[in-house]
C-alpha atoms as a PDB file:
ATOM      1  CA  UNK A   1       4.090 -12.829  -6.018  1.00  0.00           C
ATOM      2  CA  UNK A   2       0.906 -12.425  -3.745  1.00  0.00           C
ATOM      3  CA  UNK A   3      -1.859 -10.920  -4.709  1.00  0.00           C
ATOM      4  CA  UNK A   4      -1.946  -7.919  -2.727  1.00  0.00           C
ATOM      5  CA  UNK A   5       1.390  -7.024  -4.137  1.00  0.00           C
ATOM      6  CA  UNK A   6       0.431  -7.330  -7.310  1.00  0.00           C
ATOM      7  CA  UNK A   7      -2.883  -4.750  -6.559  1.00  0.00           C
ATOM      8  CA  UNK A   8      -0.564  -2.260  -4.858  1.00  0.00           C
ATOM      9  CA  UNK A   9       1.769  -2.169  -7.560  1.00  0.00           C
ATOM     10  CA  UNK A  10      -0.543  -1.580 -10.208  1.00  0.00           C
ATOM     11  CA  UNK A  11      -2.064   0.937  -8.311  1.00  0.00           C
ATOM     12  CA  UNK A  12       1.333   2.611  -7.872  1.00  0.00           C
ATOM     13  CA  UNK A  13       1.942   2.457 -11.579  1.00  0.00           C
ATOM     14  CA  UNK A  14      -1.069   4.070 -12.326  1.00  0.00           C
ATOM     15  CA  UNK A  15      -0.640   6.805 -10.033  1.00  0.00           C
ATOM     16  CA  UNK A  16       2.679   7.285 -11.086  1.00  0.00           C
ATOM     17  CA  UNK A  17       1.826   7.216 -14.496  1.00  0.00           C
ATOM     18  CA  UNK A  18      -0.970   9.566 -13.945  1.00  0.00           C
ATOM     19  CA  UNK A  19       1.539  11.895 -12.194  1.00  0.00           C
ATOM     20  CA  UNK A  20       4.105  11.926 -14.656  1.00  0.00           C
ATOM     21  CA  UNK A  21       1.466  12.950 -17.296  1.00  0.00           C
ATOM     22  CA  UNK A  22       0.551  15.250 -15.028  1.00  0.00           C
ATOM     23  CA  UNK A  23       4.122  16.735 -14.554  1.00  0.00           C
ATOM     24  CA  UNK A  24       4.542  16.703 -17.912  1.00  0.00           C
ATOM     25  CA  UNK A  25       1.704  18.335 -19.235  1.00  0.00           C
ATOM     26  CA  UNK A  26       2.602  21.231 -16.383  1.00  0.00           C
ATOM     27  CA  UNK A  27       5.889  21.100 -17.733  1.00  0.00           C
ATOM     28  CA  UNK A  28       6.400  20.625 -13.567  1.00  0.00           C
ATOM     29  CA  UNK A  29       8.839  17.179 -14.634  1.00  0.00           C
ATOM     30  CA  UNK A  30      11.730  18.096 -12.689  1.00  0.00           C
ATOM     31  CA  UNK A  31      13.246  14.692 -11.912  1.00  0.00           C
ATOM     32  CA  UNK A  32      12.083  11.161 -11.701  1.00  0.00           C
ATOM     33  CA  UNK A  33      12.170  11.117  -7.608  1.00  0.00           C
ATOM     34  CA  UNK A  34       9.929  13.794  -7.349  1.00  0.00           C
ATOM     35  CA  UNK A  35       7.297  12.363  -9.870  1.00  0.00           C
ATOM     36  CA  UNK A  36       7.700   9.325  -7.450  1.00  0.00           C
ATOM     37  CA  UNK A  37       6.913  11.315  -4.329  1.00  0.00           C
ATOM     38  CA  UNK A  38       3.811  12.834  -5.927  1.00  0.00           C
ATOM     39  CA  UNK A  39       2.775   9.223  -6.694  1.00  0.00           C
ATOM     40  CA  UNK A  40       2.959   8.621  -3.364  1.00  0.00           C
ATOM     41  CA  UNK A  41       1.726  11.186  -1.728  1.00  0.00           C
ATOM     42  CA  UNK A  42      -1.455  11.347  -3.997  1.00  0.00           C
ATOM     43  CA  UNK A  43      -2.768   7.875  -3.430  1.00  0.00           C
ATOM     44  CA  UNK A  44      -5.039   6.320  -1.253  1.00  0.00           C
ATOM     45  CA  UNK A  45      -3.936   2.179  -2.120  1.00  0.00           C
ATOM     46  CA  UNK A  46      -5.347  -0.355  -0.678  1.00  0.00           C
ATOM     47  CA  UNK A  47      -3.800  -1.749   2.194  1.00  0.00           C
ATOM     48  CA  UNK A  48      -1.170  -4.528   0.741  1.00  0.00           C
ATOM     49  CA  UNK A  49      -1.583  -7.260   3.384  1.00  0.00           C
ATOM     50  CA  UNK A  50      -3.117 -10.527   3.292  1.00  0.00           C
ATOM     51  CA  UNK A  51      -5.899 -11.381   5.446  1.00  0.00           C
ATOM     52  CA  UNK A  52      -3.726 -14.069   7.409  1.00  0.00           C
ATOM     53  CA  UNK A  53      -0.691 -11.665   7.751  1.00  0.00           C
ATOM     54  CA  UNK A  54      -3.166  -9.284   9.066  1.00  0.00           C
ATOM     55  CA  UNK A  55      -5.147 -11.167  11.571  1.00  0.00           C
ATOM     56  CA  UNK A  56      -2.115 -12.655  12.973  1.00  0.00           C
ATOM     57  CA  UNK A  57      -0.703  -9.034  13.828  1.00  0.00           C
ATOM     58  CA  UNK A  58      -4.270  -7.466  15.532  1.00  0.00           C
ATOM     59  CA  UNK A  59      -3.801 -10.693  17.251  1.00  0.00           C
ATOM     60  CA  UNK A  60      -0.977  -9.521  18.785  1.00  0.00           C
ATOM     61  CA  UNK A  61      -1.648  -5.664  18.670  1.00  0.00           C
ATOM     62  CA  UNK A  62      -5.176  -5.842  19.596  1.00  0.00           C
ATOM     63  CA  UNK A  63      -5.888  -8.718  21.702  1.00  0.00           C
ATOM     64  CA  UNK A  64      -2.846  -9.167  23.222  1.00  0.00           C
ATOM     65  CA  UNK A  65      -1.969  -4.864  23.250  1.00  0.00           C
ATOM     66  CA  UNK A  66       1.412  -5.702  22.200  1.00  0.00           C
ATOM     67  CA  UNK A  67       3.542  -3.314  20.193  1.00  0.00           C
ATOM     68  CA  UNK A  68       3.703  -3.646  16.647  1.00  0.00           C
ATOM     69  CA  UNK A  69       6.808  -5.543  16.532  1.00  0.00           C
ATOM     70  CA  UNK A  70       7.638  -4.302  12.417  1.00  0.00           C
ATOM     71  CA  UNK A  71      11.511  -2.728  11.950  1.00  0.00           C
ATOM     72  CA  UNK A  72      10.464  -0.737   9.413  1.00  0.00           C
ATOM     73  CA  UNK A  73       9.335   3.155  10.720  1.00  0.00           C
ATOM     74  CA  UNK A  74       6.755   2.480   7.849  1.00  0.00           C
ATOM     75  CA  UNK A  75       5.327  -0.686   8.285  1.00  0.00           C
ATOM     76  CA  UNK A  76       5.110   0.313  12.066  1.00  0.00           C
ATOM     77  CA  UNK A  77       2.666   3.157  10.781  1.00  0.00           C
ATOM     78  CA  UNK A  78       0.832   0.918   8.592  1.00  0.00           C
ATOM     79  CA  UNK A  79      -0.015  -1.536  11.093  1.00  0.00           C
ATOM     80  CA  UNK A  80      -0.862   1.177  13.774  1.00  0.00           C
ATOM     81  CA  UNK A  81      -3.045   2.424  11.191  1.00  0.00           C
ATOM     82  CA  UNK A  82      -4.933  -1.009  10.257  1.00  0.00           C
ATOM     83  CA  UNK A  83      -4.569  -1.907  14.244  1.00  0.00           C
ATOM     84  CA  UNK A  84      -7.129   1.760  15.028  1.00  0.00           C
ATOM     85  CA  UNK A  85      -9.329   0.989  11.983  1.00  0.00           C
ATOM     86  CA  UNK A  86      -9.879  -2.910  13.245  1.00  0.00           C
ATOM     87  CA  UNK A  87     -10.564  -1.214  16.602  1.00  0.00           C
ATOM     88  CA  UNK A  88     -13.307   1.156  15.580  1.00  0.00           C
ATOM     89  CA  UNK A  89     -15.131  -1.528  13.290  1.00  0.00           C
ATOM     90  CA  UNK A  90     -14.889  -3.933  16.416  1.00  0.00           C
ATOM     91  CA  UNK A  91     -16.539  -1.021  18.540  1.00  0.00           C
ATOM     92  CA  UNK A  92     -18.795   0.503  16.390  1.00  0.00           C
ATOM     93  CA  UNK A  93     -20.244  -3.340  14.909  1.00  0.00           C
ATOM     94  CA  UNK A  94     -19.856  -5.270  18.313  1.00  0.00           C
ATOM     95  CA  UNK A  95     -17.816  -8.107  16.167  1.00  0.00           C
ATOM     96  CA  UNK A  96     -14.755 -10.306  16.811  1.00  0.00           C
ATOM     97  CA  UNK A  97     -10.858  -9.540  15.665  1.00  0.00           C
ATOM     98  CA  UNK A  98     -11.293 -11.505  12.642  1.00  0.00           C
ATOM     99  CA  UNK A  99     -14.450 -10.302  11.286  1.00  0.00           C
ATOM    100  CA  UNK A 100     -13.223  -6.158  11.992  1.00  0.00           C
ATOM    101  CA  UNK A 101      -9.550  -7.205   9.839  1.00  0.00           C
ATOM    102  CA  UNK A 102     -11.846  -8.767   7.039  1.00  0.00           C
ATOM    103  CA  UNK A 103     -13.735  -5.352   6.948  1.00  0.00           C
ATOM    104  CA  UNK A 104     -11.101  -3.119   7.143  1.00  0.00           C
ATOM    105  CA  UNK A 105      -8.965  -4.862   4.438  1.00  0.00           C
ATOM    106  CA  UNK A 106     -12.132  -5.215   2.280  1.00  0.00           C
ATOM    107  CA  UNK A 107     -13.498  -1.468   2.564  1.00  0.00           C
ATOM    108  CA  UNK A 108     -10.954   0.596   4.208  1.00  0.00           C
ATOM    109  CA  UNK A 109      -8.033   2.314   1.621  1.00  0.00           C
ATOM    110  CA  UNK A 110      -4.744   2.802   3.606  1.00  0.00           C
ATOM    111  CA  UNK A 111      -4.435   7.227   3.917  1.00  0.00           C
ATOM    112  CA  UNK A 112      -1.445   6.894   2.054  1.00  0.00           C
ATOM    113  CA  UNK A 113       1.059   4.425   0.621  1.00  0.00           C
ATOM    114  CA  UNK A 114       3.577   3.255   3.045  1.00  0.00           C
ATOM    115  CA  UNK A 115       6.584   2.654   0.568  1.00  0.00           C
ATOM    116  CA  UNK A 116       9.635   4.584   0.477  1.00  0.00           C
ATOM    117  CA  UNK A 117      10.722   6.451  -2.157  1.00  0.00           C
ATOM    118  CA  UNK A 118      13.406   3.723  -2.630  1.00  0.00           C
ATOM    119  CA  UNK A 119      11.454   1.033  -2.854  1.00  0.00           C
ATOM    120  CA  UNK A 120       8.696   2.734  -4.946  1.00  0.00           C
ATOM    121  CA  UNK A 121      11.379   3.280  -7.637  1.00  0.00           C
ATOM    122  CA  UNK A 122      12.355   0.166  -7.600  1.00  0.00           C
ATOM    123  CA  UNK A 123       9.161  -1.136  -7.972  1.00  0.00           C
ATOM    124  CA  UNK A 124       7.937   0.938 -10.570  1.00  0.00           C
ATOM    125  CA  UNK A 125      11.383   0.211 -12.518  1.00  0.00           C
ATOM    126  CA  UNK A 126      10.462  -3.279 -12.030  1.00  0.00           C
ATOM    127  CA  UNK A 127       7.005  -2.949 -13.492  1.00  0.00           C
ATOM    128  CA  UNK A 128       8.383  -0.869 -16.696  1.00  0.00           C
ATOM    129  CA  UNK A 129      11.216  -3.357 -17.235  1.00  0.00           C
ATOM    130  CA  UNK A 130       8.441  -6.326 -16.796  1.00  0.00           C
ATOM    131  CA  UNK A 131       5.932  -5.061 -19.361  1.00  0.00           C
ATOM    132  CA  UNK A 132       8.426  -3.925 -22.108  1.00  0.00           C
ATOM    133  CA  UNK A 133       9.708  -7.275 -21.757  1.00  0.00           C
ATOM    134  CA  UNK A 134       5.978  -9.237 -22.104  1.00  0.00           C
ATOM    135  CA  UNK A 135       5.744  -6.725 -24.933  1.00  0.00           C
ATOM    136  CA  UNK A 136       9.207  -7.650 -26.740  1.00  0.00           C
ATOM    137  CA  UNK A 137       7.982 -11.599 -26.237  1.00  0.00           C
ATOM    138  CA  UNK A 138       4.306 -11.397 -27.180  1.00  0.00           C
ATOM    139  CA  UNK A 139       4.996  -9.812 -30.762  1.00  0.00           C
END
């Protein structure tokens, strides 16, 4: 697994862990979806996107002013978002494509994770079932 996916899913288990106490403690727990849509709404991740990945698509948004060509409605966001952060740093620092990506990815948090709900269960499922398991085998 890269990396960045690694980063963003720790992040999302510690928000979602942090909202679940949360719900809990507010005795707000209502359902495991909705603890997941807290998670996600209350985080600021980083964005989870390698530096190649990235360049390569403000090479194509930016340079070339080509639509984001991403299927997913969220991904599309996500790269619109990177794509007007990239153009600000290039404006505001008078500095090439590759040197505004490199900034955004290293400074810039995304506003919000762009997951769905779907795929943030999953992934937090994935997580749980992963550490019980290096738990079960490391005793």
């Amino acid at each position: 697994m890269f990396e960045h996916k690694i980063m963003r899913n720790q992040e999302l288990m510690a928000n979602w862990q942090r909202s679940l106490k949360k719900a809990i403690e507010t005795n707000r727990y209502d359902s495991r979806y909705n603890v997941i849509d807290r998670a996600l709404r209350g985080g600021t991740p980083r964005y989870d996107v390698s530096y190649d990945y990235a360049l390569r698509m403000m090479y194509q948004m930016v340079r070339d002013g080509k639509p984001c060509s991403r299927r997913s409605k969220l991904k599309r966001q996500m790269w619109e978002e990177i794509s007007l952060h990239v153009r600000r740093v290039m404006h505001r620092r008078k500095c090439t494509i590759a040197e505004a990506v490199a900034t955004v990815l290293a400074e810039q948090k995304a506003s919000r994770y762009f997951l769905s709900k779907k795929q943030a269960s999953k992934i937090i499922y994935h997580e749980i079932h992963n550490r019980s398991n290096h738990r079960i085998h490391t005793v």
